[in-house]
C-alpha atoms as a PDB file:
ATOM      1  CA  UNK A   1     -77.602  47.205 -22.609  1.00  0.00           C
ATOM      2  CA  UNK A   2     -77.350  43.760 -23.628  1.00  0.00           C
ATOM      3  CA  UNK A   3     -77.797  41.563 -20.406  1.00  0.00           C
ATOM      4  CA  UNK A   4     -74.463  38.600 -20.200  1.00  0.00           C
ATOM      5  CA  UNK A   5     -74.945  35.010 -18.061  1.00  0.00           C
ATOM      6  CA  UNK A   6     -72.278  33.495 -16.648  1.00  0.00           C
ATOM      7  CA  UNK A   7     -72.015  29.757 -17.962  1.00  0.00           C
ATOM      8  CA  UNK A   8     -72.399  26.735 -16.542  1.00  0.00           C
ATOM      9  CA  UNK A   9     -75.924  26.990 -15.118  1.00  0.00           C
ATOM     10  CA  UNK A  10     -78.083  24.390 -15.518  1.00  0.00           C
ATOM     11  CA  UNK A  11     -80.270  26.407 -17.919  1.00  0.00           C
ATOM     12  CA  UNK A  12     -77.143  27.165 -19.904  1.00  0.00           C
ATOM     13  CA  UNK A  13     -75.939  24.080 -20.316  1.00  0.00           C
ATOM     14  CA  UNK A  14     -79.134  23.682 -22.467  1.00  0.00           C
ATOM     15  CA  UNK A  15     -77.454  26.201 -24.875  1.00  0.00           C
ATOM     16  CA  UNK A  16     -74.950  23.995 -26.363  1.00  0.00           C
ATOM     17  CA  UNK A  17     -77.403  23.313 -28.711  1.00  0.00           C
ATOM     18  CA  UNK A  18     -76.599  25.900 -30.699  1.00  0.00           C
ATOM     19  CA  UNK A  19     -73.742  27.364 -28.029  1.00  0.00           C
ATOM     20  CA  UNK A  20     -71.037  29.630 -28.523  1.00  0.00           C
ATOM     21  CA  UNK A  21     -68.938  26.522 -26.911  1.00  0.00           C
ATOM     22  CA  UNK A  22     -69.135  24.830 -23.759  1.00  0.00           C
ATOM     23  CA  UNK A  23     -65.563  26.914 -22.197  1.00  0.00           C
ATOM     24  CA  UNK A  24     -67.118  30.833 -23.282  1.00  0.00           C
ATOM     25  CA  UNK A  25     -67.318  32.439 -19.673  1.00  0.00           C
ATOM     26  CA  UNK A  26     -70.343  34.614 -21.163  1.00  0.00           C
ATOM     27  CA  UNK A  27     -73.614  34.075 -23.076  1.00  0.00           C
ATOM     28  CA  UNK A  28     -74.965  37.433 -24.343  1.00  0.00           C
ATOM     29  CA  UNK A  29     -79.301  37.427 -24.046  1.00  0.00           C
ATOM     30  CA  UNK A  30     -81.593  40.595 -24.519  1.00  0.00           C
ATOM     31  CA  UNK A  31     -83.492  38.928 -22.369  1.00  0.00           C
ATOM     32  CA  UNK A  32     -83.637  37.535 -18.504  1.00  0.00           C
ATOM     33  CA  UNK A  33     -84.777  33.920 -17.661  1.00  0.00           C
ATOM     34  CA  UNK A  34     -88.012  35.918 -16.118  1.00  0.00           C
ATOM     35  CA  UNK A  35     -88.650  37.774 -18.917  1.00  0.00           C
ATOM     36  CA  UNK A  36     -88.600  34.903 -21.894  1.00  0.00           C
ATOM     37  CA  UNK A  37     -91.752  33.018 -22.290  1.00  0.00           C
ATOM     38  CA  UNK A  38     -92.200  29.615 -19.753  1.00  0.00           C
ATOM     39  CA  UNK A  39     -92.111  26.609 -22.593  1.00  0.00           C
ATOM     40  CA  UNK A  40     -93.544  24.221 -19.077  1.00  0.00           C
ATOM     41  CA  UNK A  41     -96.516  27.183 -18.887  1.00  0.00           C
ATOM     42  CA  UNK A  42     -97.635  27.580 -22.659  1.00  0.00           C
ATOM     43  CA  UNK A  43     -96.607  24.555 -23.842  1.00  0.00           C
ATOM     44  CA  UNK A  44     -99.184  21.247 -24.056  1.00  0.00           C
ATOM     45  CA  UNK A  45     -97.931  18.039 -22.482  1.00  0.00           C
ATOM     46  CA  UNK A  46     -95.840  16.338 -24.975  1.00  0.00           C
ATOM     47  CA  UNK A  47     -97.747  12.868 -26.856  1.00  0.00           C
ATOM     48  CA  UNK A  48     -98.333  10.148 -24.975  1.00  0.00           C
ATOM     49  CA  UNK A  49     -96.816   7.167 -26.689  1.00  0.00           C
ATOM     50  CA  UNK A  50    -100.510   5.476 -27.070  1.00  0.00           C
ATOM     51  CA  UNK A  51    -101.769   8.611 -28.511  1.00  0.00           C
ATOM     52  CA  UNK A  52    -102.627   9.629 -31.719  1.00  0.00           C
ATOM     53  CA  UNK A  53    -100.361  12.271 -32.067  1.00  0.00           C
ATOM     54  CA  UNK A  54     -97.324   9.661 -31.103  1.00  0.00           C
ATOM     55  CA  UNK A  55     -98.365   7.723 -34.346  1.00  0.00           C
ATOM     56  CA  UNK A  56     -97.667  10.876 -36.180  1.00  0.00           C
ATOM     57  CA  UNK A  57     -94.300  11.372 -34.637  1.00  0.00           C
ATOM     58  CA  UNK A  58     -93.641   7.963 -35.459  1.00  0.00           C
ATOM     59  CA  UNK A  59     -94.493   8.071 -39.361  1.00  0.00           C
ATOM     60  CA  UNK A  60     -92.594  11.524 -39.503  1.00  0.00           C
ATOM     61  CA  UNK A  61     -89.276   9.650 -38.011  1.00  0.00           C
ATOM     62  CA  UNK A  62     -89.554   7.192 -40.604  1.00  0.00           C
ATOM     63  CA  UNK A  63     -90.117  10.168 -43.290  1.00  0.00           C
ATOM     64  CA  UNK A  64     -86.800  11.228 -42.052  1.00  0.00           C
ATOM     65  CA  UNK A  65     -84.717   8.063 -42.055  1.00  0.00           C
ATOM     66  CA  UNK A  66     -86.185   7.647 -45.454  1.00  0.00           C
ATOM     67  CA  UNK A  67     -84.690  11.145 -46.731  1.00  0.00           C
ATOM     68  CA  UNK A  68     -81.297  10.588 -44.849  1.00  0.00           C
ATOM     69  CA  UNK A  69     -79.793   9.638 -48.382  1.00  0.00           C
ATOM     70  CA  UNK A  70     -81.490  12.106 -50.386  1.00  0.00           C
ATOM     71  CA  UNK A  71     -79.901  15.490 -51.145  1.00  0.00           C
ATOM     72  CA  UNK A  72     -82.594  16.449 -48.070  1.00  0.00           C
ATOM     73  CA  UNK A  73     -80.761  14.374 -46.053  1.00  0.00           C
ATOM     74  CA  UNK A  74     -77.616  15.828 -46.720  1.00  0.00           C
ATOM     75  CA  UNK A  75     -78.936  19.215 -45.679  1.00  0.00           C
ATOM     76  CA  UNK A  76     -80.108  18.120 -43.021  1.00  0.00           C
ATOM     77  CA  UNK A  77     -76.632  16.772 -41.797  1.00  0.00           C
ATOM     78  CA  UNK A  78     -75.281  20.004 -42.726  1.00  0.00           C
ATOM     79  CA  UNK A  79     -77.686  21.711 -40.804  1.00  0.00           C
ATOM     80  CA  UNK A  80     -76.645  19.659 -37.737  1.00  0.00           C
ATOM     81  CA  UNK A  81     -72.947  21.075 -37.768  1.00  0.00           C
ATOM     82  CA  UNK A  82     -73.955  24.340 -36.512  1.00  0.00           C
ATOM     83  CA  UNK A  83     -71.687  27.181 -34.128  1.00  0.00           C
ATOM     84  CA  UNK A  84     -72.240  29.752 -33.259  1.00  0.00           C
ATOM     85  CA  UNK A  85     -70.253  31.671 -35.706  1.00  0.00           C
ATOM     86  CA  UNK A  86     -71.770  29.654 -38.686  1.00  0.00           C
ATOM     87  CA  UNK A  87     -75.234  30.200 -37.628  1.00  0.00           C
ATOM     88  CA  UNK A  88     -75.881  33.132 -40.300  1.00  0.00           C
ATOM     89  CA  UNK A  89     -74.621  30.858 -43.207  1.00  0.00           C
ATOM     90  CA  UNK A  90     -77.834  28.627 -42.480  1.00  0.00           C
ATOM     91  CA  UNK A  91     -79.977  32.103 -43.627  1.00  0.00           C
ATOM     92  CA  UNK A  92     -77.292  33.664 -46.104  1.00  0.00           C
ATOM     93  CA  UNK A  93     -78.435  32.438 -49.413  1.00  0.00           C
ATOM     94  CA  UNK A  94     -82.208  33.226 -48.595  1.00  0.00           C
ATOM     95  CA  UNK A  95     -81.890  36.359 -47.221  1.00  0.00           C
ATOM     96  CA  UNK A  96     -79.677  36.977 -50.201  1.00  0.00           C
ATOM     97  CA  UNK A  97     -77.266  39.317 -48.896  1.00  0.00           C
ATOM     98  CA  UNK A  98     -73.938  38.000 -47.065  1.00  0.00           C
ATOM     99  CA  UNK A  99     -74.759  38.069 -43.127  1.00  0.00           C
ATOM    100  CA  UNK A 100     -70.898  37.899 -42.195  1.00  0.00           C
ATOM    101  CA  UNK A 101     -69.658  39.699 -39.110  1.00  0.00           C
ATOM    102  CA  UNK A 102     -67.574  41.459 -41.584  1.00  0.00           C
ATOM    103  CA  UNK A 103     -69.988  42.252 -43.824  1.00  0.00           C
ATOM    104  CA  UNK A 104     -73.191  42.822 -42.135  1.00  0.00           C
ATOM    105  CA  UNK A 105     -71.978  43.349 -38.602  1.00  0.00           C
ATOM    106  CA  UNK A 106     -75.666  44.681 -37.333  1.00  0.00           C
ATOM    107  CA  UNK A 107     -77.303  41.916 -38.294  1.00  0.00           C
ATOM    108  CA  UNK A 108     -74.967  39.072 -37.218  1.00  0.00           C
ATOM    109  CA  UNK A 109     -75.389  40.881 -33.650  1.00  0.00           C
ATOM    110  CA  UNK A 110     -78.799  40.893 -33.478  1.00  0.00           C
ATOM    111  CA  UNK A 111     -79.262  37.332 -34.678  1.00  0.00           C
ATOM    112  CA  UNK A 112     -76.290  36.002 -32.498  1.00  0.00           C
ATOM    113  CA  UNK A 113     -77.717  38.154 -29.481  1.00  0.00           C
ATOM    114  CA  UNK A 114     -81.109  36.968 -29.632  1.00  0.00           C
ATOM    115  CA  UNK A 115     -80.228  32.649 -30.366  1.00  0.00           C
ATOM    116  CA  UNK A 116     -80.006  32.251 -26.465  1.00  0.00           C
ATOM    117  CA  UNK A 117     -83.046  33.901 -26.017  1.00  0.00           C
ATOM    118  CA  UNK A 118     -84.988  31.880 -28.199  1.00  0.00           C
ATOM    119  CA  UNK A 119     -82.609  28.442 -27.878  1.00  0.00           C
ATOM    120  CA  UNK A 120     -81.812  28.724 -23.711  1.00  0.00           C
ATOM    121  CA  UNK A 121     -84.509  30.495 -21.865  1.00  0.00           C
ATOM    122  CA  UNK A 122     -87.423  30.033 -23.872  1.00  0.00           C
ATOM    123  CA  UNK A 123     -87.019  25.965 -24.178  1.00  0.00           C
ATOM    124  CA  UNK A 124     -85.561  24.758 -20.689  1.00  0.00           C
ATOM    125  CA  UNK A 125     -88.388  24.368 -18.159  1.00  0.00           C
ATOM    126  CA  UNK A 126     -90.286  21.959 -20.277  1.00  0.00           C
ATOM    127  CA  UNK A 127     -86.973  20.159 -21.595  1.00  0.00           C
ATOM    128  CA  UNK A 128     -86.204  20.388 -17.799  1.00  0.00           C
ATOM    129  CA  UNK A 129     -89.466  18.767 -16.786  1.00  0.00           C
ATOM    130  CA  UNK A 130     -90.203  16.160 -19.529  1.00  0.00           C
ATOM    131  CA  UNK A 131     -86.786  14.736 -19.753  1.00  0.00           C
ATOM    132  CA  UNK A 132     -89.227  13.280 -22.990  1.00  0.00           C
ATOM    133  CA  UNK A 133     -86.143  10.651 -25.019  1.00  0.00           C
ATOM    134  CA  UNK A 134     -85.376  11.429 -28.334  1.00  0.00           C
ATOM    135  CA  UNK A 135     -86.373   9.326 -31.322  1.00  0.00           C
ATOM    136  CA  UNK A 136     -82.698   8.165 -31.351  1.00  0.00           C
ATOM    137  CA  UNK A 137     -82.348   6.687 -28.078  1.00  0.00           C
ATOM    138  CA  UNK A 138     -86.320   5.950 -28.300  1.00  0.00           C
ATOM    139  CA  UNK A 139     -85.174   3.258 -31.357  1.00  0.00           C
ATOM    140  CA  UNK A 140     -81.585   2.790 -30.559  1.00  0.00           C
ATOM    141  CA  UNK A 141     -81.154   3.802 -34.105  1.00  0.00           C
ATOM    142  CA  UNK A 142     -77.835   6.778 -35.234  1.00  0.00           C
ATOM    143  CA  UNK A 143     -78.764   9.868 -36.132  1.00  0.00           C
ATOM    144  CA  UNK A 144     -77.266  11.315 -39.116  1.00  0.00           C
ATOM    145  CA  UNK A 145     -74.450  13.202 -37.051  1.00  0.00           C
ATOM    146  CA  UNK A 146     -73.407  10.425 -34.473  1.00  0.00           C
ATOM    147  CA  UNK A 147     -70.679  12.639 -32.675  1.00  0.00           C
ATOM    148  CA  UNK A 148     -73.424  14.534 -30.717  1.00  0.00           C
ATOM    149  CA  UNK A 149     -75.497  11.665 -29.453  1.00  0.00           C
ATOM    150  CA  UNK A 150     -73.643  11.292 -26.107  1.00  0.00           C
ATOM    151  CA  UNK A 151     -74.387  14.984 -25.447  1.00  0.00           C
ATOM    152  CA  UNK A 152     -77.837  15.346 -26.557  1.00  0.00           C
ATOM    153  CA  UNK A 153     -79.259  11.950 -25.336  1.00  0.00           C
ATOM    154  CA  UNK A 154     -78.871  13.421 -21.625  1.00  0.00           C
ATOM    155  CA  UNK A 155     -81.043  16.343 -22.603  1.00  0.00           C
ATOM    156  CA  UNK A 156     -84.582  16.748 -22.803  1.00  0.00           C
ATOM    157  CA  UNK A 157     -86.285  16.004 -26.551  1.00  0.00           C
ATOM    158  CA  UNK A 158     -89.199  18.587 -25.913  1.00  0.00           C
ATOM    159  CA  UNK A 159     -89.344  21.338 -27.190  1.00  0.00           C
ATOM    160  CA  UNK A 160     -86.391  21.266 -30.058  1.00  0.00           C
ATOM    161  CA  UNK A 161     -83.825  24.275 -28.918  1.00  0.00           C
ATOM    162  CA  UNK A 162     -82.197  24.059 -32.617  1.00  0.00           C
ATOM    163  CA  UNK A 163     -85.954  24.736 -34.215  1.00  0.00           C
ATOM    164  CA  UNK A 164     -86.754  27.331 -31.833  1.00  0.00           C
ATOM    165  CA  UNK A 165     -83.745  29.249 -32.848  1.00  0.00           C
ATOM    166  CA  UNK A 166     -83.698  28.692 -36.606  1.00  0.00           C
ATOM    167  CA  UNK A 167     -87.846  29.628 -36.919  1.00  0.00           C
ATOM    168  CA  UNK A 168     -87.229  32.966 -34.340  1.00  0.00           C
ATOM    169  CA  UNK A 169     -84.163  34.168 -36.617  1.00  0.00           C
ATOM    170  CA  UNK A 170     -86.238  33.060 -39.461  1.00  0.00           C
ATOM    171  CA  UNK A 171     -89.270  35.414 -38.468  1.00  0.00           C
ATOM    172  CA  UNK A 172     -86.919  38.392 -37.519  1.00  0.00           C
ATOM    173  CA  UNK A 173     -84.453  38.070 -40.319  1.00  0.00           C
ATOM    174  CA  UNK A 174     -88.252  38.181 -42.736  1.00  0.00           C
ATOM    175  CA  UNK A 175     -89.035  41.176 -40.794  1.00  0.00           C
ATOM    176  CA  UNK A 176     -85.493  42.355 -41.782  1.00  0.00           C
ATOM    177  CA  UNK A 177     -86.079  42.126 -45.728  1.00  0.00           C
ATOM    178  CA  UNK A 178     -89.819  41.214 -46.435  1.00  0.00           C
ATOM    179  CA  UNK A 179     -89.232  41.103 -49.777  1.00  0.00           C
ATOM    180  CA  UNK A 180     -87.374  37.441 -49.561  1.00  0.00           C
ATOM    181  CA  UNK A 181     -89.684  36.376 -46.657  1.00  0.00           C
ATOM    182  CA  UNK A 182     -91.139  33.378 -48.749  1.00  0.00           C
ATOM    183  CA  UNK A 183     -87.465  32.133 -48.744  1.00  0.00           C
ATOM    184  CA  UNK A 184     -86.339  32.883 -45.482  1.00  0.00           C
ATOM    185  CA  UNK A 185     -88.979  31.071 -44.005  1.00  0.00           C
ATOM    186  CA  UNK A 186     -88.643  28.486 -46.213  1.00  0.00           C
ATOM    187  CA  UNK A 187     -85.372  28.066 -44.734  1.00  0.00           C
ATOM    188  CA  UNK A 188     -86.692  28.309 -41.037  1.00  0.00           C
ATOM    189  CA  UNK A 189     -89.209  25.390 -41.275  1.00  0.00           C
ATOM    190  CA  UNK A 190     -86.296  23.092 -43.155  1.00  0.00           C
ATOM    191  CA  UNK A 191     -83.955  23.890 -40.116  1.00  0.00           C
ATOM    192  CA  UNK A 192     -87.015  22.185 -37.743  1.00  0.00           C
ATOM    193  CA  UNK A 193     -87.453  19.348 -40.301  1.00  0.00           C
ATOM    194  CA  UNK A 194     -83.663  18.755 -40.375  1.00  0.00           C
ATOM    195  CA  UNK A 195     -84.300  17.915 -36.620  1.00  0.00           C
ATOM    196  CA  UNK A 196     -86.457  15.340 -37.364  1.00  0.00           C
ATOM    197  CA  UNK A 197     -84.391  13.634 -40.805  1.00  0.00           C
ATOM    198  CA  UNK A 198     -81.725  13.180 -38.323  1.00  0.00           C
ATOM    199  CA  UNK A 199     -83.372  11.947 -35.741  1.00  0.00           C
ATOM    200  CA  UNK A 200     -82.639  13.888 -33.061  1.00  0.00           C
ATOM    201  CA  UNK A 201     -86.415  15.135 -32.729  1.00  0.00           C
ATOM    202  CA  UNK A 202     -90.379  14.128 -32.312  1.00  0.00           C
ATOM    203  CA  UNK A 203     -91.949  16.005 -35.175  1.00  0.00           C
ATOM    204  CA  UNK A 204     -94.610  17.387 -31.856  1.00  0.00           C
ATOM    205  CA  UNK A 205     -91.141  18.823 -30.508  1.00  0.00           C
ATOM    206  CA  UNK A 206     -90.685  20.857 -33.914  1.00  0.00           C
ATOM    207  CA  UNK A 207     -94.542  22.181 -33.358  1.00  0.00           C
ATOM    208  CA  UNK A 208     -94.217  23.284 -30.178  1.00  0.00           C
ATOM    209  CA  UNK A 209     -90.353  24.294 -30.805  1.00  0.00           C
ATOM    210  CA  UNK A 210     -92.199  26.972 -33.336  1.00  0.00           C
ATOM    211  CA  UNK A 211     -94.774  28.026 -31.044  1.00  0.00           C
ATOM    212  CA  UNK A 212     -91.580  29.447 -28.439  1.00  0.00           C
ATOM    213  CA  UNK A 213     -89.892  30.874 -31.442  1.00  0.00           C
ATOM    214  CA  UNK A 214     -93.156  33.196 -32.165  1.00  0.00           C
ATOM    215  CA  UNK A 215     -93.826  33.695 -28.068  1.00  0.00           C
ATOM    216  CA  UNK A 216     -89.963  34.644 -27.864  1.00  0.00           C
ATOM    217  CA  UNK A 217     -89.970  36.841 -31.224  1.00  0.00           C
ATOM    218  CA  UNK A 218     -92.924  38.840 -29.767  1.00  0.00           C
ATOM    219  CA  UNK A 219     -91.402  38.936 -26.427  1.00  0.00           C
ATOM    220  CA  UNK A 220     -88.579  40.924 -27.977  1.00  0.00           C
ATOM    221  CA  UNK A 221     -90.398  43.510 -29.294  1.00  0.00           C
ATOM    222  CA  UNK A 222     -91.110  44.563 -26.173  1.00  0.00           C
ATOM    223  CA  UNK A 223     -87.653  45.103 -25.305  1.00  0.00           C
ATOM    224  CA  UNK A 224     -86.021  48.732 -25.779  1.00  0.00           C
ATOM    225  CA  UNK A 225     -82.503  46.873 -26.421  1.00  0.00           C
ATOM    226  CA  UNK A 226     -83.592  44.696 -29.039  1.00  0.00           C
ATOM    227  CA  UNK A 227     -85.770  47.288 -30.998  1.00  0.00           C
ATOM    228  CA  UNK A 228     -82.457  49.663 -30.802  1.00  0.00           C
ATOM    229  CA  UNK A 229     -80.862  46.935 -32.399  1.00  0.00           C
ATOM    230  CA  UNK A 230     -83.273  45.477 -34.676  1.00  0.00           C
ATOM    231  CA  UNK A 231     -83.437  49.268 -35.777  1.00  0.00           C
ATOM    232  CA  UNK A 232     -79.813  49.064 -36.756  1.00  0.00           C
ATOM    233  CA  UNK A 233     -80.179  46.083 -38.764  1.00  0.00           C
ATOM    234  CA  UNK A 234     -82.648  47.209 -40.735  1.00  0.00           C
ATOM    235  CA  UNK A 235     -80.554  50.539 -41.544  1.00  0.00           C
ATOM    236  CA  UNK A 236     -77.939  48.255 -42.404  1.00  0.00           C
ATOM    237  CA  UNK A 237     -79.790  46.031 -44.663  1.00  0.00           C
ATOM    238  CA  UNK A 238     -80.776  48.986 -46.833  1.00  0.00           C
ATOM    239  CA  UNK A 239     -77.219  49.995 -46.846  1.00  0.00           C
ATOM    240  CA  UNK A 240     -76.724  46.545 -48.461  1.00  0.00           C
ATOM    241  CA  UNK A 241     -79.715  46.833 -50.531  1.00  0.00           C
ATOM    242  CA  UNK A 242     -78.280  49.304 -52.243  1.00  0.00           C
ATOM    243  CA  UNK A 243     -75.057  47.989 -52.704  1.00  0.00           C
ATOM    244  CA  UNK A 244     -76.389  45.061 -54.421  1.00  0.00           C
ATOM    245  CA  UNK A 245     -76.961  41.286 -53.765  1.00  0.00           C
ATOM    246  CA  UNK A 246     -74.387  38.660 -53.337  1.00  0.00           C
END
């Protein structure tokens, strides 16, 4: 059975990143805050801001502001209006198939299911314990979606919950139908480069962001509920398979 958390924990509240909305009295999980992978245990420290690796972050933000005009950039803003309920139409055109609750209701509640898992749990000790600033309030520059900067500049920057979610669905929704795997995880790594056009994220919080996402994915394998499910999905995709593409 698919576990439920009440709201309004202070893990939780790390969900609105990609949350079913800040009033839902339940979150649905396969998984338990003990049993998702620690981000603060596997994770590195993030870059220190005389490192190296900061430099890189720094010449990746200005890759991004230099795309926010470009049809990339619009993308990118697209990809930063996200619910809950529009979270398969970021994978629907490469997976190929419509991945509607209508019309592929398996699938949506597998991926829908499993977002917390991979955007809650698996990124909040180390966004907890970093409180790392995001490139936005690091510059004092907009982001490319201004109307969530009050929300997100009081969270942590590292690891990004949005890329965590969008490379985990990406690797399961591959798993799903292999044969457009090149595309859906095309898709995945532009959802964690979005992050960064937008300036919402470090380029070293999209890196580590995809590390959880492959921790979490494997993590879920290991869980009866989610293979049950997963099982489903598949069944369902061959169903659509045969049925044709969109």
């Amino acid at each position: 059975m698919i576990t439920l958390r009440k709201a309004g924990s202070p893990l939780l509240l790390i969900s609105l990143l990609f949350s079913t909305g800040a009033n839902a009295e339940n979150v649905p999980h396969y998984l338990t805050a003990q049993e998702a992978p620690d981000s603060l245990a596997i994770l590195p420290l993030p870059p220190a801001y005389d490192s190296v690796d900061f430099l890189r972050d720094k010449a990746m933000y200005d890759w991004g502001v230099a795309q926010r005009r470009t049809p990339r950039g619009r993308l990118a803003w697209q990809d930063a209006n996200v619910k809950a309920e529009n979270i398969p139409l970021l994978f629907a055109q490469a997976f190929g198939y419509p991945l509607s609750k209508e019309q592929a209701p398996e699938i949506y509640r597998l991926i829908v299911t499993m977002k917390e898992d991979a955007g809650t749990w698996a990124t909040a000790s180390a966004k907890k314990h970093y409180q790392r600033i995001r490139p936005f309030s690091f510059y004092g520059v907009p982001t490319c979606r201004q109307e969530d900067e009050k929300t997100l500049a009081g969270e942590g920057s590292y690891p990004s919950g949005h890329t965590t979610i969008g490379w985990a669905l990406a690797l399961v929704l591959a798993e799903i139908n292999p044969a457009r795997q090149q595309e859906i995880l095309r898709r995945g790594l532009e959802i964690g480069e979005s992050r960064v056009i937008c300036g919402y994220h470090w380029q070293s919080d999209i890196d580590a962001a995809r590390i959880m996402a492959a921790a979490v994915v494997a993590r879920l394998h290991a869980k009866a509920e989610f293979n049950q499910q997963m099982e489903k999905a598949k069944a369902e995709f061959t169903r659509l398979a045969a049925g044709g593409a969109q």
